[in-house]
N, C-alpha and C. Protein backbone atom coordinates (compact mmCIF):
# COMPACT_ATOMS: atom_id res chain seq x y z
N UNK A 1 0.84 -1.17 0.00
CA UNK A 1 0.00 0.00 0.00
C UNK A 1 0.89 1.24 0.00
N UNK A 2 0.57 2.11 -0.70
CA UNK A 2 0.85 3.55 -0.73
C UNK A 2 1.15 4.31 0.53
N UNK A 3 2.83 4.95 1.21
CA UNK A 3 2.92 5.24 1.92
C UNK A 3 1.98 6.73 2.72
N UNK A 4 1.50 7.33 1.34
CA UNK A 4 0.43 8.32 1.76
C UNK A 4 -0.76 7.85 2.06
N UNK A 5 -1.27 6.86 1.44
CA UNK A 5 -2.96 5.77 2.27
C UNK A 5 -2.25 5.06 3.09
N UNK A 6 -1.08 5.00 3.92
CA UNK A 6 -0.67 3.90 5.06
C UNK A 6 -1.91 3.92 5.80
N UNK A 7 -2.33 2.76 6.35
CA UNK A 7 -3.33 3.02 8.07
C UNK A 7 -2.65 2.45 9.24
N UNK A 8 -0.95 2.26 8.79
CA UNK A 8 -0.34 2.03 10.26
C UNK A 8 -0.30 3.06 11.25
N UNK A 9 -0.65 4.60 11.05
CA UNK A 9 -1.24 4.98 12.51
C UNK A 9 -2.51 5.70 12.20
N UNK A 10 -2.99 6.42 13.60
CA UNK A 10 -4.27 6.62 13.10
C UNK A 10 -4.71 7.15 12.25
N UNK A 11 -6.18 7.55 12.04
CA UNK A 11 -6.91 7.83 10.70
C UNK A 11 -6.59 8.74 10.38
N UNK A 12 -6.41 9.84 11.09
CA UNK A 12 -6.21 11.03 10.64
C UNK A 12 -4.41 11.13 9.91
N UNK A 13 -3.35 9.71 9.74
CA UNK A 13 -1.93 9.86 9.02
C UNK A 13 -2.46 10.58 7.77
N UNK A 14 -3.46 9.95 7.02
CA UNK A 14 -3.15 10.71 5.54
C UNK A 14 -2.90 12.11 5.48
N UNK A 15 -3.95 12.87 6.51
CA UNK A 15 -4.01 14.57 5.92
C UNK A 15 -2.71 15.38 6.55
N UNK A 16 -2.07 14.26 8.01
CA UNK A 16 -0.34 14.91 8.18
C UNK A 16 0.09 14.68 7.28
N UNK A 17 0.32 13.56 5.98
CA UNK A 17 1.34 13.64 4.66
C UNK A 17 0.73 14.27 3.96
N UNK A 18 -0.57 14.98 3.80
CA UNK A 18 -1.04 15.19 2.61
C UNK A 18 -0.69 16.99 2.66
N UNK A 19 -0.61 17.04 4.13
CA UNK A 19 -0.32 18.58 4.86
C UNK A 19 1.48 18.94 4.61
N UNK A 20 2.32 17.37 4.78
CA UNK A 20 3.32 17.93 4.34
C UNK A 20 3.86 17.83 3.31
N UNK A 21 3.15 17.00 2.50
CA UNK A 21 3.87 17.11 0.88
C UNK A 21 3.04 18.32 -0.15
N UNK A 22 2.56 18.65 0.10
CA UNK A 22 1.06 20.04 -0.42
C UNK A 22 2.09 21.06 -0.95
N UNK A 23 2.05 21.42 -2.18
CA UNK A 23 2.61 22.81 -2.52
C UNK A 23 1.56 23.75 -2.79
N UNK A 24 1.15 24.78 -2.54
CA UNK A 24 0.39 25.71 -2.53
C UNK A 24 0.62 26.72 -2.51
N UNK A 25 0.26 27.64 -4.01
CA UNK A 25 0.60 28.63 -4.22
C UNK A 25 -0.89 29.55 -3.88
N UNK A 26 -0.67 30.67 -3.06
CA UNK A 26 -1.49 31.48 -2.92
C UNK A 26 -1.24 32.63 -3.52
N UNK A 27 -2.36 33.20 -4.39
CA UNK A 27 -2.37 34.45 -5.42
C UNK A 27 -3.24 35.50 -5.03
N UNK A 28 -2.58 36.50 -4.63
CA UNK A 28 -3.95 37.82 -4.62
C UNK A 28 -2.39 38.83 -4.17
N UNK A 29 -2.96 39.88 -4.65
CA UNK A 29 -2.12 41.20 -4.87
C UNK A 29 -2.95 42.42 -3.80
N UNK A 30 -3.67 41.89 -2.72
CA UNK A 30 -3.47 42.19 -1.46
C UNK A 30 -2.69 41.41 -0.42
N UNK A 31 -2.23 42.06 0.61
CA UNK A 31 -1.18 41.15 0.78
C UNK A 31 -1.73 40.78 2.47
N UNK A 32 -2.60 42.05 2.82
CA UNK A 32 -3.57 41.35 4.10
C UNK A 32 -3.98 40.15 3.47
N UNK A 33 -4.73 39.75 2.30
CA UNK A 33 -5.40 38.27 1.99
C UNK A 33 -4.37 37.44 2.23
N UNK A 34 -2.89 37.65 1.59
CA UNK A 34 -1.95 36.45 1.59
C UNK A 34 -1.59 36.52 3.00
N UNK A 35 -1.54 36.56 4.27
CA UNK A 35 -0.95 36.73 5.13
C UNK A 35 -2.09 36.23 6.12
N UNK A 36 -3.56 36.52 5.46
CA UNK A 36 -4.52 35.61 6.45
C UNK A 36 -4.68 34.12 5.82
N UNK A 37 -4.62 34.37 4.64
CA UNK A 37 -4.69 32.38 3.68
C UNK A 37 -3.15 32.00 4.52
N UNK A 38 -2.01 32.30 4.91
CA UNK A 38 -0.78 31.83 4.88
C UNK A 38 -1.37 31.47 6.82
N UNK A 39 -1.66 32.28 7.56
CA UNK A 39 -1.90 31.63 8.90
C UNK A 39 -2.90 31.13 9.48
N UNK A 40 -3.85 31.05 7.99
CA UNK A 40 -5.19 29.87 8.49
C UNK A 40 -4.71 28.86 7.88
N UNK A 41 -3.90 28.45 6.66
CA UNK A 41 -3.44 27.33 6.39
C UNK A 41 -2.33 26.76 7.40
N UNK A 42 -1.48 27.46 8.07
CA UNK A 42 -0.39 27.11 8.63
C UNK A 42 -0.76 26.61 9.79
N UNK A 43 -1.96 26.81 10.49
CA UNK A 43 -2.71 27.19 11.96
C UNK A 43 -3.18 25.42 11.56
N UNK A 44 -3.32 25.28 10.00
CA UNK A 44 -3.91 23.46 9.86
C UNK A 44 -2.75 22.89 9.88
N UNK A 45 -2.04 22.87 9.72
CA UNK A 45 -0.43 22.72 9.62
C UNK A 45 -0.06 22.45 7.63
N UNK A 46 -0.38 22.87 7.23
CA UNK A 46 0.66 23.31 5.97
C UNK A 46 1.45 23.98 5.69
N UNK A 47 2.48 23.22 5.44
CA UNK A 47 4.00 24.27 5.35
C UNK A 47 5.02 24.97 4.18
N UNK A 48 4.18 24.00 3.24
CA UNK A 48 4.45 24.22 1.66
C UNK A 48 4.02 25.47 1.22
N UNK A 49 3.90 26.80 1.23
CA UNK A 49 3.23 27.49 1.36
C UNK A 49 3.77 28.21 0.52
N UNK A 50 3.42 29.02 -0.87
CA UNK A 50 4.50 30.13 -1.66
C UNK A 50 3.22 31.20 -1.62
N UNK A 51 3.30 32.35 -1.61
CA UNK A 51 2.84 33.92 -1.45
C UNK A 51 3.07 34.25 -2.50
N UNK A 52 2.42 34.73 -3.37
CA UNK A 52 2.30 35.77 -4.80
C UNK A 52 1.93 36.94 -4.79
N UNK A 53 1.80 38.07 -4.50
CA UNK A 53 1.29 39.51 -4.78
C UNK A 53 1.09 39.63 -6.26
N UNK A 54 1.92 39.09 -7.31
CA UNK A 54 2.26 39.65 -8.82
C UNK A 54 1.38 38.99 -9.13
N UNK A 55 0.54 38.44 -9.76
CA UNK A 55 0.29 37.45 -10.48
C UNK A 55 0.88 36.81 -12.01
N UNK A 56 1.80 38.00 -12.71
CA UNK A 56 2.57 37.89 -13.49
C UNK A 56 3.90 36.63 -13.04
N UNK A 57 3.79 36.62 -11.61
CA UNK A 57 4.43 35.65 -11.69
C UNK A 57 4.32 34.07 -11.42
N UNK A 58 2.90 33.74 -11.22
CA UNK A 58 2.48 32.52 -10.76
C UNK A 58 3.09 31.43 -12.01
N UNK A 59 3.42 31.46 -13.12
CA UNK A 59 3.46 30.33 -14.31
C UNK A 59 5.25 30.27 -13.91
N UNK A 60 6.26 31.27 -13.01
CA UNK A 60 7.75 30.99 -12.74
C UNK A 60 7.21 30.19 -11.53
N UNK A 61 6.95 30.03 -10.77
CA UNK A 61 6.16 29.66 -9.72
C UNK A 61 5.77 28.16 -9.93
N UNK A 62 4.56 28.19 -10.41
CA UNK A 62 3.81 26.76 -11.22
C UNK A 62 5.35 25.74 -11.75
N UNK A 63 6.08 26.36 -12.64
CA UNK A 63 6.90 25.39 -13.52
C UNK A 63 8.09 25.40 -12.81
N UNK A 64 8.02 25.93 -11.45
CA UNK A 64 9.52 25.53 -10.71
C UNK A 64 9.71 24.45 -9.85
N UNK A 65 8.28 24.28 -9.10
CA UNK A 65 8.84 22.61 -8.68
C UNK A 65 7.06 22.48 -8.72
N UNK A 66 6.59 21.02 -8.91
CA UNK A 66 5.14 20.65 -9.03
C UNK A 66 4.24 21.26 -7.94
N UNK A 67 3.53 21.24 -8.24
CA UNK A 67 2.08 22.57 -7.61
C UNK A 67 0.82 21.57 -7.23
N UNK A 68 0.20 21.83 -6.17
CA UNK A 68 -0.55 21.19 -5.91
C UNK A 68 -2.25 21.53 -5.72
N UNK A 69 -1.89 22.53 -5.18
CA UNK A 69 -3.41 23.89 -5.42
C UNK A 69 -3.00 25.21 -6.25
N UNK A 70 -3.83 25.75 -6.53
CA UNK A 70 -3.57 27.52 -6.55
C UNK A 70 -4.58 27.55 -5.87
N UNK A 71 -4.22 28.97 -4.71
CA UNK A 71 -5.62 29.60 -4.33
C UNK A 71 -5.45 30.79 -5.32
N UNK A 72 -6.19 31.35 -5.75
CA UNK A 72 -6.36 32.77 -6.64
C UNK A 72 -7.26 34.01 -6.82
N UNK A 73 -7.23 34.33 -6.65
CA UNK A 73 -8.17 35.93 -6.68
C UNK A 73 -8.61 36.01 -7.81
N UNK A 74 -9.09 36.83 -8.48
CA UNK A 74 -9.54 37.24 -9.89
C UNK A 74 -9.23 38.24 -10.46
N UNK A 75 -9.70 39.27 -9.13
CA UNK A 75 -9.23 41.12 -9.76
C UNK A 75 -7.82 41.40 -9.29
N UNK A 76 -7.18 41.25 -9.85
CA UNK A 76 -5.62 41.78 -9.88
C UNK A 76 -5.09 42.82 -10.63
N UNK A 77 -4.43 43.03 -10.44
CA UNK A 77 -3.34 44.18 -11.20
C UNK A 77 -2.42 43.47 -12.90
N UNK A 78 -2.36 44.17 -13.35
CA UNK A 78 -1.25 43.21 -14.57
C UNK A 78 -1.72 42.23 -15.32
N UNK A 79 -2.21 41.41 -14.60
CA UNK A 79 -2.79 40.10 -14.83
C UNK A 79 -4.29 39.47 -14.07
N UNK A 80 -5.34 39.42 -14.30
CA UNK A 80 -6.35 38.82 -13.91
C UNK A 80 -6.53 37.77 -13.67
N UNK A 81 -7.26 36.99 -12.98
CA UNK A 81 -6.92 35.82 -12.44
C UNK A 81 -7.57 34.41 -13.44
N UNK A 82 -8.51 35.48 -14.19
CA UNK A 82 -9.10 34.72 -15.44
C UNK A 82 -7.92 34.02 -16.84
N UNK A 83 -6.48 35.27 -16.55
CA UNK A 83 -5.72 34.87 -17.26
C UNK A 83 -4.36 34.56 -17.20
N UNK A 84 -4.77 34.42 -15.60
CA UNK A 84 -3.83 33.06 -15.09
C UNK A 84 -4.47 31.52 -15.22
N UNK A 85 -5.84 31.80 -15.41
CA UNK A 85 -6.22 30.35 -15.04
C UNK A 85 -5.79 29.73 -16.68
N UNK A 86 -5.99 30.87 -17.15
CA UNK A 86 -6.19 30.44 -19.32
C UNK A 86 -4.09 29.62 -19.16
N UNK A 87 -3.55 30.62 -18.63
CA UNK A 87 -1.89 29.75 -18.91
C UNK A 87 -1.95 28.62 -18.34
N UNK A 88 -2.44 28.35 -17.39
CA UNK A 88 -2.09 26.97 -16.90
C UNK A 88 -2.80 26.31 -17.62
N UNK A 89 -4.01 26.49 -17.77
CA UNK A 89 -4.68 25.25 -18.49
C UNK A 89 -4.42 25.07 -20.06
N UNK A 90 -3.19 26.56 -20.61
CA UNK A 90 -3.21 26.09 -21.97
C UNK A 90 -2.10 24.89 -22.38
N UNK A 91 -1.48 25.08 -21.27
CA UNK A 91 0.16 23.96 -20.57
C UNK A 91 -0.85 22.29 -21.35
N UNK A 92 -2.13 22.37 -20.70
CA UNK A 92 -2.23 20.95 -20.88
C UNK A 92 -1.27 20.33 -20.62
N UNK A 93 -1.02 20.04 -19.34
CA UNK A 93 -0.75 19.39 -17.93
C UNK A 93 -1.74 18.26 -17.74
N UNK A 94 -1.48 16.97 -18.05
CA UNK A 94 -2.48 16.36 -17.20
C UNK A 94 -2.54 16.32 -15.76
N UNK A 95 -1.60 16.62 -15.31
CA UNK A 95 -1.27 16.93 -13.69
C UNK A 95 -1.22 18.51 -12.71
N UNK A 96 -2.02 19.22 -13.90
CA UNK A 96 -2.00 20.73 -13.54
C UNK A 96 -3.23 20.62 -11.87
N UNK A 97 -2.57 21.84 -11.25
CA UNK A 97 -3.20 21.53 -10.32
C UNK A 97 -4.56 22.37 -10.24
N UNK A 98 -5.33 22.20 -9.06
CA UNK A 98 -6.74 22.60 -9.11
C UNK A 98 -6.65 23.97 -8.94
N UNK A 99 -7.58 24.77 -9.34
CA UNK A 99 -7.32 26.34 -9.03
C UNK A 99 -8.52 26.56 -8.19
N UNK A 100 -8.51 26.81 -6.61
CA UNK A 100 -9.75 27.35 -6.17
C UNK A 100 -9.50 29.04 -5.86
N UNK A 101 -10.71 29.15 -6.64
CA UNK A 101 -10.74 31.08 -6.75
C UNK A 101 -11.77 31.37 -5.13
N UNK A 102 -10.66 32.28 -4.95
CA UNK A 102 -11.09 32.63 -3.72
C UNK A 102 -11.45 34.76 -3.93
N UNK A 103 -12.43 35.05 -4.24
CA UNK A 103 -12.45 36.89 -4.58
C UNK A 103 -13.49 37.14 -3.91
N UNK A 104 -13.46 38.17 -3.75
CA UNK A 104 -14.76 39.34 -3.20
C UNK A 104 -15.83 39.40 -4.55
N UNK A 105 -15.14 39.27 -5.63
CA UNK A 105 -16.37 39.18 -6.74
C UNK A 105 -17.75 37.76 -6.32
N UNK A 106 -18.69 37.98 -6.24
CA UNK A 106 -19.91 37.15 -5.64
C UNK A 106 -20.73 36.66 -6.72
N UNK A 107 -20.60 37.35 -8.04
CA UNK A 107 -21.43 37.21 -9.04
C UNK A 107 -22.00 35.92 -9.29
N UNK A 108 -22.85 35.69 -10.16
CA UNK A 108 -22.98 34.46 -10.92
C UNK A 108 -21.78 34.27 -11.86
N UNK A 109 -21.75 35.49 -12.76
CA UNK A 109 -21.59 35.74 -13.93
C UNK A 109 -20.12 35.06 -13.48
N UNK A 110 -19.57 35.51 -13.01
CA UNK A 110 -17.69 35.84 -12.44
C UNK A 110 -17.56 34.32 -12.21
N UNK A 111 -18.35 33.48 -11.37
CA UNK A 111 -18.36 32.07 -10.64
C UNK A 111 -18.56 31.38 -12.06
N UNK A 112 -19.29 31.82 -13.06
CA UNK A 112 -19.33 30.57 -13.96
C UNK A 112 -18.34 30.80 -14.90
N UNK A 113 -17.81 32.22 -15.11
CA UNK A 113 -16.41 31.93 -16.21
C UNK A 113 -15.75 31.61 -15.56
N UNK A 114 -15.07 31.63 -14.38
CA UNK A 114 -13.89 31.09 -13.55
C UNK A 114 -14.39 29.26 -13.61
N UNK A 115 -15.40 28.91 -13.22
CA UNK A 115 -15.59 27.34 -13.56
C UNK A 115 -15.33 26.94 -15.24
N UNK A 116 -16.05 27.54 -15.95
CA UNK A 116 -15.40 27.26 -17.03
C UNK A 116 -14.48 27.66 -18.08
N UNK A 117 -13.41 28.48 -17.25
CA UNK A 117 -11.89 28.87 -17.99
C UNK A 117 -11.41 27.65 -17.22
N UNK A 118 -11.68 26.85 -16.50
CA UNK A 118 -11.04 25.69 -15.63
C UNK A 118 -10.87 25.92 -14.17
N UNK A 119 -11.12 26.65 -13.68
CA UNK A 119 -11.10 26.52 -11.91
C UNK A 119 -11.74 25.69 -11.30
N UNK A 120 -11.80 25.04 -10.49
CA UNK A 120 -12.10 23.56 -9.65
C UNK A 120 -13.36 23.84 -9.03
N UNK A 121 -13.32 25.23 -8.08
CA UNK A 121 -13.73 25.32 -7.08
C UNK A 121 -14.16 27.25 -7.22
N UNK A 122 -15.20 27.64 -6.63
CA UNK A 122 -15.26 29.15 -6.28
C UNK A 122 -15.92 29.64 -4.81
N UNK A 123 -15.35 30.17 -4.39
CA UNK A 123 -15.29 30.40 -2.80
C UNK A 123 -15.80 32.24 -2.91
N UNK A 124 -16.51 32.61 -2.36
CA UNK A 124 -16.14 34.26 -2.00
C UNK A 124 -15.91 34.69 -0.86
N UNK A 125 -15.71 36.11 -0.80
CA UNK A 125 -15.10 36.25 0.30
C UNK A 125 -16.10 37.48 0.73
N UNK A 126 -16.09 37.77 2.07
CA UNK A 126 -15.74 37.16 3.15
C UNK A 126 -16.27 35.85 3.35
N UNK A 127 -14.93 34.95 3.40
CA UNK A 127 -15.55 33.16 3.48
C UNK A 127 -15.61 32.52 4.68
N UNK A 128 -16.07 31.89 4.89
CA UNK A 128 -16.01 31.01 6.04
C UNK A 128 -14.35 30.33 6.08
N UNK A 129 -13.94 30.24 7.26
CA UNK A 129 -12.39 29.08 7.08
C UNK A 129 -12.65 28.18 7.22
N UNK A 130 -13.52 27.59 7.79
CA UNK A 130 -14.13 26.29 7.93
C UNK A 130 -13.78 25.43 6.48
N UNK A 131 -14.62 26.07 6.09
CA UNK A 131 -15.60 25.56 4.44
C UNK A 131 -14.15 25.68 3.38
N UNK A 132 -13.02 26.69 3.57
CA UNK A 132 -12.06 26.85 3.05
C UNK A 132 -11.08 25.57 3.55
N UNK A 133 -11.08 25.52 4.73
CA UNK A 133 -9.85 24.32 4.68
C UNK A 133 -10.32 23.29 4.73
N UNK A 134 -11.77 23.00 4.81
CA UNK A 134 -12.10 21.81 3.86
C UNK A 134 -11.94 21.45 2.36
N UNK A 135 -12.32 22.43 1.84
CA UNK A 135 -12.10 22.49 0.50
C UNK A 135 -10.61 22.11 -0.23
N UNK A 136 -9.85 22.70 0.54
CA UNK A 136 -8.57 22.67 0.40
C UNK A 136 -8.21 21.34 0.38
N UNK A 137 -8.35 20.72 1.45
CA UNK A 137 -8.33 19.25 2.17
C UNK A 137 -8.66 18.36 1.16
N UNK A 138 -9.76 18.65 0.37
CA UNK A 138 -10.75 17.53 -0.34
C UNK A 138 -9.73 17.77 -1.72
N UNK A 139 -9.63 19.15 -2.09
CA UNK A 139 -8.80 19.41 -3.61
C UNK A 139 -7.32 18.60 -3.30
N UNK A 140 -6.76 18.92 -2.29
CA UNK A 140 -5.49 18.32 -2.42
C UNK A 140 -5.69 16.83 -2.27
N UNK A 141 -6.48 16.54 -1.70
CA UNK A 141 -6.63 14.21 -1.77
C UNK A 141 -7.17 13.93 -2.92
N UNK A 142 -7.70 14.68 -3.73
CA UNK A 142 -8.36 14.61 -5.11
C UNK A 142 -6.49 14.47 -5.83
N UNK A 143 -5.86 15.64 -5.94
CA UNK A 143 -4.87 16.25 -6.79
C UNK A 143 -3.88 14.76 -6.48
N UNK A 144 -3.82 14.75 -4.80
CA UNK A 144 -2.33 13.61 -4.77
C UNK A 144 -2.90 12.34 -5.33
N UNK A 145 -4.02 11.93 -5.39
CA UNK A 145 -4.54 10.55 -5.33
C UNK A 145 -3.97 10.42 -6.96
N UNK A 146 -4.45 11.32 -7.63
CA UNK A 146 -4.22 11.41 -9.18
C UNK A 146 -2.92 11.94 -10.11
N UNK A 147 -2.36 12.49 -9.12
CA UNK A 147 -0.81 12.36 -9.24
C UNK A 147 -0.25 11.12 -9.19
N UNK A 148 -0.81 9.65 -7.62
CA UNK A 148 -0.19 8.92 -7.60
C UNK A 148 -0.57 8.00 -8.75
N UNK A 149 -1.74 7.99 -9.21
CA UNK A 149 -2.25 7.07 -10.32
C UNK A 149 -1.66 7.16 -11.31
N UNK A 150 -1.35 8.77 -11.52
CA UNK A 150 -0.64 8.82 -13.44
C UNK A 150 1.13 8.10 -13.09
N UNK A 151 1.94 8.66 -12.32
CA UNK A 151 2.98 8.04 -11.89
C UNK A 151 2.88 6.76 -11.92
N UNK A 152 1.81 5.71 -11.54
CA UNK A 152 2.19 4.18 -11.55
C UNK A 152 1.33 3.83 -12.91
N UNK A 153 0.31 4.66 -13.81
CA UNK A 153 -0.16 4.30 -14.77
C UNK A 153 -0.73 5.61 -15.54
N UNK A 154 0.61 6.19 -16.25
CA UNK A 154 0.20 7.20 -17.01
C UNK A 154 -0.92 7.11 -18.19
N UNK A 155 -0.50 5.91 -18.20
CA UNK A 155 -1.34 5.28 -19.65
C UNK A 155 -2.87 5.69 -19.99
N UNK A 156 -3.57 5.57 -18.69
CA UNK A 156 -4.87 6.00 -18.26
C UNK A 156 -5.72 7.08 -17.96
N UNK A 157 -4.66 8.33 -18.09
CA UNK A 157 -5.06 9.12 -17.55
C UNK A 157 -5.19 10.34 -19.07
């Protein structure tokens, strides 16, 4: 069995490996947001943690060592978060990671192009943390499970 599904200790082993192998890039060009996503994630214990203000720079970021979430904003500076989501997904990556958009935008309109430029997930803000580091939780056992599958059978995926 898979040292990340071990059940040699208790139930809760998976989400300590899943907490410490997690790369997670957080995106928003306020930097109060990155600094409350960085100590409600850390407060769960994730330590993988990279901070973006630019968003111009999330794709040096993404292609420097494998990525496991983006959290992302939408309204940014330079770059929008609509066209960060368009680079990663033009990579066609079968292993690109999930993007949950996390903005103050509430719309319909905003929630359904962000679902279908490819974002996973849409959260607004002011959000619950609850509902956020669940989410998180569920995207990253989704992301590793299917990381570990293409690694032992790319063939399939």
């Amino acid at each position: 069995m898979n040292e990340l599904y071990s059940s040699a200790c208790p139930t809760d082993n998976k989400s300590y490996k899943i907490r410490d192998m997690a790369r997670i890039l957080i995106v928003d060009d306020e930097h109060s947001n990155l600094i409350l996503m960085d100590r409600l994630l850390r407060a769960e214990g994730y330590s993988n943690l990279v901070l973006i203000d630019d968003p111009r720079e999330v794709m040096a970021a993404y292609l420097q060592m494998p990525t496991d979430l983006i959290l992302l904003d939408i309204r940014m500076p330079y770059l929008n978060g609509f066209k960060v989501i368009e680079q990663i997904t033009a990579r066609n990556d079968p292993l690109a990671p999930p993007i949950l958009v996390l903005t103050a935008e509430n719309s319909r309109d905003y929630m359904l192009r962000a679902l279908q430029a490819g974002a996973r997930d849409f959260i607004s803000k002011p959000f619950d943390r609850a509902e956020v580091v669940a989410r998180v939780r569920n995207m990253l056992e989704v992301q590793l499970a299917m990381r570990m599958t293409y690694v032992s059978r790319p063939e399939r995926l």
